[in-house]
Each structure stands twice: as C-alpha cells, then as structure tokens.
PDB file of N, CA and C in Angstrom:
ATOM      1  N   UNK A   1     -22.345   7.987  23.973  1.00  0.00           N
ATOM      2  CA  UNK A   1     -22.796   7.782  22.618  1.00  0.00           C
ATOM      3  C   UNK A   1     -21.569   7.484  21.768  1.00  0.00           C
ATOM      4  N   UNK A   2     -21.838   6.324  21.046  1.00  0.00           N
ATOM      5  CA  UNK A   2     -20.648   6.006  20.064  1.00  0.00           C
ATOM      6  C   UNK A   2     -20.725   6.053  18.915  1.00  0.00           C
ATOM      7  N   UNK A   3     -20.220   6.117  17.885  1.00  0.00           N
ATOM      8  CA  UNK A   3     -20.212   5.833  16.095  1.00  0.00           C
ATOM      9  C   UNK A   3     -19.107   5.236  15.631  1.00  0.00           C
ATOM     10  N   UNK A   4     -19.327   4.319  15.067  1.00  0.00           N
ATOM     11  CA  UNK A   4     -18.422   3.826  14.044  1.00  0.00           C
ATOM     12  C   UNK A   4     -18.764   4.160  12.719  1.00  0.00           C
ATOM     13  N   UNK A   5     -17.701   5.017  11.947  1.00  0.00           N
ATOM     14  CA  UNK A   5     -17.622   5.360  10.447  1.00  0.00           C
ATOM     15  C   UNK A   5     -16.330   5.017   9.953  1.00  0.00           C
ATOM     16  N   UNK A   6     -16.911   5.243   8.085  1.00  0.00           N
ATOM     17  CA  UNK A   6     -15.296   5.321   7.598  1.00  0.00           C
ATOM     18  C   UNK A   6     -14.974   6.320   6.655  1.00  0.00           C
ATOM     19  N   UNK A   7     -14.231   6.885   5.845  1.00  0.00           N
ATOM     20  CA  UNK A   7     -14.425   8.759   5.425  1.00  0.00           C
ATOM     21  C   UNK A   7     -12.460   8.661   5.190  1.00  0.00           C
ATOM     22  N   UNK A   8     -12.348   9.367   4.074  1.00  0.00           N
ATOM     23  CA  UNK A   8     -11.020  10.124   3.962  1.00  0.00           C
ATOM     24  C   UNK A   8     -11.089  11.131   4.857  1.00  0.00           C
ATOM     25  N   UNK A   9      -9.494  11.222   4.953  1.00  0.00           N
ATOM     26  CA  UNK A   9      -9.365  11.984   6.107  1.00  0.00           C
ATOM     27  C   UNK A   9      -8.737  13.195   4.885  1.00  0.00           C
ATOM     28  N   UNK A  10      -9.145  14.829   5.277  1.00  0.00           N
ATOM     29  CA  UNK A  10      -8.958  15.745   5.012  1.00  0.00           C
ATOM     30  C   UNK A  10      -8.057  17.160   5.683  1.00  0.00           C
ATOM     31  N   UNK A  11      -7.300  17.504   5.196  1.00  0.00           N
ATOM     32  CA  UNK A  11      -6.225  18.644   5.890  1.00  0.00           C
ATOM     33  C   UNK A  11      -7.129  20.413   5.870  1.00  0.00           C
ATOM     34  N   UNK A  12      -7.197  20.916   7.145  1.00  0.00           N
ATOM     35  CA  UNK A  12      -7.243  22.319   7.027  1.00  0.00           C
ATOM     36  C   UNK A  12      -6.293  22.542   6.839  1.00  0.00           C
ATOM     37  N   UNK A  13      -5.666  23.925   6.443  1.00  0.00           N
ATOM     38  CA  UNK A  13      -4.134  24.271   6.736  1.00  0.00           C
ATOM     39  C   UNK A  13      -4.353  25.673   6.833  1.00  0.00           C
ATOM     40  N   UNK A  14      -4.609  25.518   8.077  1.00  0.00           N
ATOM     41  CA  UNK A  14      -4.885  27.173   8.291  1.00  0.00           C
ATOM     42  C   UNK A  14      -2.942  27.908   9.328  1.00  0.00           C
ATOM     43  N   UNK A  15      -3.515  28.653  10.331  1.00  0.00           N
ATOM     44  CA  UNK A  15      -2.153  28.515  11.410  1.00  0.00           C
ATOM     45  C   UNK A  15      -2.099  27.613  12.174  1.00  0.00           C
ATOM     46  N   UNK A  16      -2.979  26.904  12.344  1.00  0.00           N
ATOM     47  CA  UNK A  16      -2.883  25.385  13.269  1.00  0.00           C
ATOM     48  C   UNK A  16      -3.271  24.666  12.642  1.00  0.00           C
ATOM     49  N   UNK A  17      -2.640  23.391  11.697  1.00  0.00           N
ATOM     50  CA  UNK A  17      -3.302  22.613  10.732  1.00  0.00           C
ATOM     51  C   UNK A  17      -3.793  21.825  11.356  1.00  0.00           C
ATOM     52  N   UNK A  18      -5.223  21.060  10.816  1.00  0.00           N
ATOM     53  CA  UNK A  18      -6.034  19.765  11.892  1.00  0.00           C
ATOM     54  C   UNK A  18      -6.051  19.156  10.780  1.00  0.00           C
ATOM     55  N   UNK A  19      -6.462  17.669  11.113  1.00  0.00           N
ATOM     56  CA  UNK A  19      -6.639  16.517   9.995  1.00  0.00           C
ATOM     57  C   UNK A  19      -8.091  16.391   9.942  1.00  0.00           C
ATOM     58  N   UNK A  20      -8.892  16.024   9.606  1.00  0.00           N
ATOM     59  CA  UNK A  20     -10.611  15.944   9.774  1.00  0.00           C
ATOM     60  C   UNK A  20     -10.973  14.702   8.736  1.00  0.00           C
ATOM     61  N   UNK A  21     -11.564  13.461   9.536  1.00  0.00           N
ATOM     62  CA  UNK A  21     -12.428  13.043   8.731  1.00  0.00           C
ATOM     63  C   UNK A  21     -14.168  13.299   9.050  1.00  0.00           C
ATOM     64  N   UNK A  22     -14.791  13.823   7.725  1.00  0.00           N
ATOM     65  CA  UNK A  22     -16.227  13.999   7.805  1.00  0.00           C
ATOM     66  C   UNK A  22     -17.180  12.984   8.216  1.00  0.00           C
ATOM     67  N   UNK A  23     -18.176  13.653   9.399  1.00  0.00           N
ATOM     68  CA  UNK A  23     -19.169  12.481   9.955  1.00  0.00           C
ATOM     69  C   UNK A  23     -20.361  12.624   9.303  1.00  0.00           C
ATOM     70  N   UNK A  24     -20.815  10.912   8.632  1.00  0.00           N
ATOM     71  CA  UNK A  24     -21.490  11.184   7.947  1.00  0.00           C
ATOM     72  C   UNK A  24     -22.891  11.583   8.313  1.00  0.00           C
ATOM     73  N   UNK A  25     -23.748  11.503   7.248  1.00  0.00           N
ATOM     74  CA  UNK A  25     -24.955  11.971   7.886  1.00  0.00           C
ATOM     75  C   UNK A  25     -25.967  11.177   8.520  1.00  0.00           C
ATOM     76  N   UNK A  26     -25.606  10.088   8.987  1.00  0.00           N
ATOM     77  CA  UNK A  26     -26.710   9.334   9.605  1.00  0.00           C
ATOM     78  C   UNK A  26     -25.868   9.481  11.329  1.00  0.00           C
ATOM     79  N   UNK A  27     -24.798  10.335  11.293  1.00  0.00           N
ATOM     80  CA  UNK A  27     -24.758  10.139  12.534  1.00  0.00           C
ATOM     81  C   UNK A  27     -24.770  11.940  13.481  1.00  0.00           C
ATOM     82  N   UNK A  28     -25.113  12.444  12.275  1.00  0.00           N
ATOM     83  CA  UNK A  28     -25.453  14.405  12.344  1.00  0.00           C
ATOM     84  C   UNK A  28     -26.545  14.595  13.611  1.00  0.00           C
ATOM     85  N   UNK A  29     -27.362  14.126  13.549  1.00  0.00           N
ATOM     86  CA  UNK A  29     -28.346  14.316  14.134  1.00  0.00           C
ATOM     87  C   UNK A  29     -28.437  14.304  15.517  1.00  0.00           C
ATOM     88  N   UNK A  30     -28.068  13.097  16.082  1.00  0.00           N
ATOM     89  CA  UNK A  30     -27.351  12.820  17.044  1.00  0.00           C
ATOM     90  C   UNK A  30     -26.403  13.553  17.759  1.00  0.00           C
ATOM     91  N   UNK A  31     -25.046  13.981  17.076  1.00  0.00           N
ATOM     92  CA  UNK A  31     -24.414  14.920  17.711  1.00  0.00           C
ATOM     93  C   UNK A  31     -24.775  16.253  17.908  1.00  0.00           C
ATOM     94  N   UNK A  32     -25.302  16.627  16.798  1.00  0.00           N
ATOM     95  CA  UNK A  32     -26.084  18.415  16.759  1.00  0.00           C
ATOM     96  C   UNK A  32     -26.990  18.407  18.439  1.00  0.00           C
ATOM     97  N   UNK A  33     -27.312  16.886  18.634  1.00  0.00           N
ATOM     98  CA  UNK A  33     -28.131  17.240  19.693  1.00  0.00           C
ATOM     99  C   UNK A  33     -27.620  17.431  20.766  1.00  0.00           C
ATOM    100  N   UNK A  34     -26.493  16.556  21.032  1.00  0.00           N
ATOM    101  CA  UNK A  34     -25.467  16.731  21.706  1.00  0.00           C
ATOM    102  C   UNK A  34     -24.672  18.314  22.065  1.00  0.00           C
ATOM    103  N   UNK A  35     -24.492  18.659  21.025  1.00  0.00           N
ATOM    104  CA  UNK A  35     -23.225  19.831  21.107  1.00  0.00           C
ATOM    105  C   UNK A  35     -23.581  20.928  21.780  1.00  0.00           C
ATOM    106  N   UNK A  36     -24.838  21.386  21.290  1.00  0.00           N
ATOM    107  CA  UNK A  36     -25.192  22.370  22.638  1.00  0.00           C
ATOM    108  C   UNK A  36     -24.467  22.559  24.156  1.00  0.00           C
ATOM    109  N   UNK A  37     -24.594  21.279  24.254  1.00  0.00           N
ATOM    110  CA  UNK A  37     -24.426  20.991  25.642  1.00  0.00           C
ATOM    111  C   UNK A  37     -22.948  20.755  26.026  1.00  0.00           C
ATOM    112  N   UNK A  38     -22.314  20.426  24.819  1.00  0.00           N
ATOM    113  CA  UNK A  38     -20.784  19.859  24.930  1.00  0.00           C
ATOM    114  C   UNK A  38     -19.657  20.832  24.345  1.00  0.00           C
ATOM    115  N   UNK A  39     -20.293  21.274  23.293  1.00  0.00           N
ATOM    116  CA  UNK A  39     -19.417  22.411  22.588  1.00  0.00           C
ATOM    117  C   UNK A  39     -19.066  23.657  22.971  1.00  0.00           C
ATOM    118  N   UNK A  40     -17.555  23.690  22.375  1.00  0.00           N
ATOM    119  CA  UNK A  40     -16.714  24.699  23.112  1.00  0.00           C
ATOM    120  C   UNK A  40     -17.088  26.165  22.733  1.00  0.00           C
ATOM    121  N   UNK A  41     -18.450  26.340  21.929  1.00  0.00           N
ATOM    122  CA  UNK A  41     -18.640  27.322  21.287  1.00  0.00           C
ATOM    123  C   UNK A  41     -18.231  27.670  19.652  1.00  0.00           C
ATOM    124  N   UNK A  42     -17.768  26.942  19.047  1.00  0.00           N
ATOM    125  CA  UNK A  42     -18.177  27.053  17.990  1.00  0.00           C
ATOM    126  C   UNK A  42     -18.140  25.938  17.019  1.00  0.00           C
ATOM    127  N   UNK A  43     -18.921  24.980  17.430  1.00  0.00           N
ATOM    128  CA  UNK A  43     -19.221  23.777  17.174  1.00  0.00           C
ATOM    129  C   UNK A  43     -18.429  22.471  16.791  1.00  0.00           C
ATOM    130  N   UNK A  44     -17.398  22.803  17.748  1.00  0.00           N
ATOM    131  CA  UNK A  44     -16.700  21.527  17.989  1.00  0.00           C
ATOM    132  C   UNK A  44     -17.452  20.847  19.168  1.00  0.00           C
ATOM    133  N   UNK A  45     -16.939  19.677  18.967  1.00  0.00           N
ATOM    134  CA  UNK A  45     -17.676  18.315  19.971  1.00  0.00           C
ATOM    135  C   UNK A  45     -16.281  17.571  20.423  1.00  0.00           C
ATOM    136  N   UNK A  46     -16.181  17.774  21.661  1.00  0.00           N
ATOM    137  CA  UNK A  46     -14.850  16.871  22.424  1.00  0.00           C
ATOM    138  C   UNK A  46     -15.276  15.649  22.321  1.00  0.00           C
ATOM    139  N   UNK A  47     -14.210  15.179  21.367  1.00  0.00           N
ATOM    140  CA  UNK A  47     -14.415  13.442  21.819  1.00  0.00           C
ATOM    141  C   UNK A  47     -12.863  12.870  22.127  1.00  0.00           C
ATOM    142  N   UNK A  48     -13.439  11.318  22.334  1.00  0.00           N
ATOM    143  CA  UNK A  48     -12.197  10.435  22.512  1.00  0.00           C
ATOM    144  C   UNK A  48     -12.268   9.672  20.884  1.00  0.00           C
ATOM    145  N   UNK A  49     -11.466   9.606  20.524  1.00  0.00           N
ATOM    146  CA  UNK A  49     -11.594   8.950  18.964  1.00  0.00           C
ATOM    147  C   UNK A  49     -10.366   7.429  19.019  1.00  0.00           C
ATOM    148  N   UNK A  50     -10.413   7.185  17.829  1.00  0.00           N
ATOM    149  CA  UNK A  50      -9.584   5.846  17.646  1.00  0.00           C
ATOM    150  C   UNK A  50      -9.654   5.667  15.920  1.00  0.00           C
ATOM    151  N   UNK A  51      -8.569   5.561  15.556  1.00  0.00           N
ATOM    152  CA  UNK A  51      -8.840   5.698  13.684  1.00  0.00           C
ATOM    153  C   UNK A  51      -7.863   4.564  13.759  1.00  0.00           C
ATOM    154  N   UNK A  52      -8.113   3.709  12.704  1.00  0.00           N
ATOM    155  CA  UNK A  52      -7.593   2.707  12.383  1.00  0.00           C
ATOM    156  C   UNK A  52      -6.878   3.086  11.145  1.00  0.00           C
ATOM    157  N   UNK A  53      -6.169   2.869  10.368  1.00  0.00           N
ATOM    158  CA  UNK A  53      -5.706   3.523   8.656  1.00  0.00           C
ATOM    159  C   UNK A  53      -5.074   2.300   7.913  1.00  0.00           C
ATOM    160  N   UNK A  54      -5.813   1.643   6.916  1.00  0.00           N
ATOM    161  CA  UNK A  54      -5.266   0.979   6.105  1.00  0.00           C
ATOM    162  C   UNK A  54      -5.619   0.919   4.788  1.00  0.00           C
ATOM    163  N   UNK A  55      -6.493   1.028   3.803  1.00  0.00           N
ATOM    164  CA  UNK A  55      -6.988   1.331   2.685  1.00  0.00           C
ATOM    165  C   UNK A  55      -8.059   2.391   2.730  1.00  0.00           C
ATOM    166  N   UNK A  56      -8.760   2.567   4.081  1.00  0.00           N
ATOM    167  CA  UNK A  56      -9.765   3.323   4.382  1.00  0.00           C
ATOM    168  C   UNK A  56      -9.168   4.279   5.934  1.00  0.00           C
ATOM    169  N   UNK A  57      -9.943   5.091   6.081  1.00  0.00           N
ATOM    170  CA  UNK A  57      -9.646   5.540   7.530  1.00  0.00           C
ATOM    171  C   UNK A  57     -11.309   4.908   8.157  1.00  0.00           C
ATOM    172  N   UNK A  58     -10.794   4.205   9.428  1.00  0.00           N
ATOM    173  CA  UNK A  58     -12.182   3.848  10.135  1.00  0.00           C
ATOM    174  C   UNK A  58     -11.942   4.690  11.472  1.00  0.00           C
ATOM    175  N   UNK A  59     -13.216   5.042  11.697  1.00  0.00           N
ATOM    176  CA  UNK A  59     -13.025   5.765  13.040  1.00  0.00           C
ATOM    177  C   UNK A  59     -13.867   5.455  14.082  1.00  0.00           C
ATOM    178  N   UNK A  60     -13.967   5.322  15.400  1.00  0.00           N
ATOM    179  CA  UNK A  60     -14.658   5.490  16.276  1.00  0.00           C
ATOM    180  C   UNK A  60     -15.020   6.406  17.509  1.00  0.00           C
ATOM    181  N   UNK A  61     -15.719   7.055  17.520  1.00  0.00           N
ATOM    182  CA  UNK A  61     -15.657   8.872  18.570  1.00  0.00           C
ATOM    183  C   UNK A  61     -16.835   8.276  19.514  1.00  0.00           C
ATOM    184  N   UNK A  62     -16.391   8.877  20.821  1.00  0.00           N
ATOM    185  CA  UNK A  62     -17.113   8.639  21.924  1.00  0.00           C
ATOM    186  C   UNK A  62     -17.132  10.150  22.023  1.00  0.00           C
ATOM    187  N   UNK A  63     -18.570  10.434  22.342  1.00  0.00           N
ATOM    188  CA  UNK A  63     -18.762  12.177  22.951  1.00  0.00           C
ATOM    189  C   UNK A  63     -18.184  12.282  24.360  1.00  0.00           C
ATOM    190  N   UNK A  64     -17.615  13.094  25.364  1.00  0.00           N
ATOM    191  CA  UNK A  64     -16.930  12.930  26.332  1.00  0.00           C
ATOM    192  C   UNK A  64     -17.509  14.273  27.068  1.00  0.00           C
TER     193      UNK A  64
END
C-alpha cells in the first residue's frame, strides 16, 4: 500500500527527537487498518518513506 502526500514537517523534542510529517486524513483509514497487524505496539507503522523538500515537504510511505 502506497500514499503520496504533502504536510510540514514537525519536531518532537522529547529524549530522542523525531521529525514527523502528519498523514492526512484521506489516507487514516487505510493505515489504522493496517497497524494492527504491523505495529510495534504503540501505534507506529514501519514504513519505507521518500520526502522530497523544496517549498513543500512531499512524501511517499510504503507500509513494509
């Protein structure tokens, strides 16, 4: 399963900082259905991604 989106990318900054851009909601549904099955337990989803960055961030995530 693939998605192409595009989304600012956002900083946690916790003790391990991550970068995050938000998936929007036409593509929620889909993964929620997914994650069960894929997630490491607390609702992350392993993917392979690819972000492009030039006025926008574009992204593309394959579930893996």
């Amino acid at each position: 399963m693939e998605y192409d989106f595009e989304g600012p990318v956002w900083e946690w900054r916790g003790p391990s900082p991550y970068h995050f851009v938000t998936v929007p909601d036409e593509c929620v549904d889909g993964l929620r259905a997914l994650a069960s099955g894929v997630s490491y337990g607390w609702g992350m989803v392993p993917v392979s991604e690819r972000v492009a960055v030039d006025d926008v961030v574009r992204v593309r995530i394959a579930v893996v």
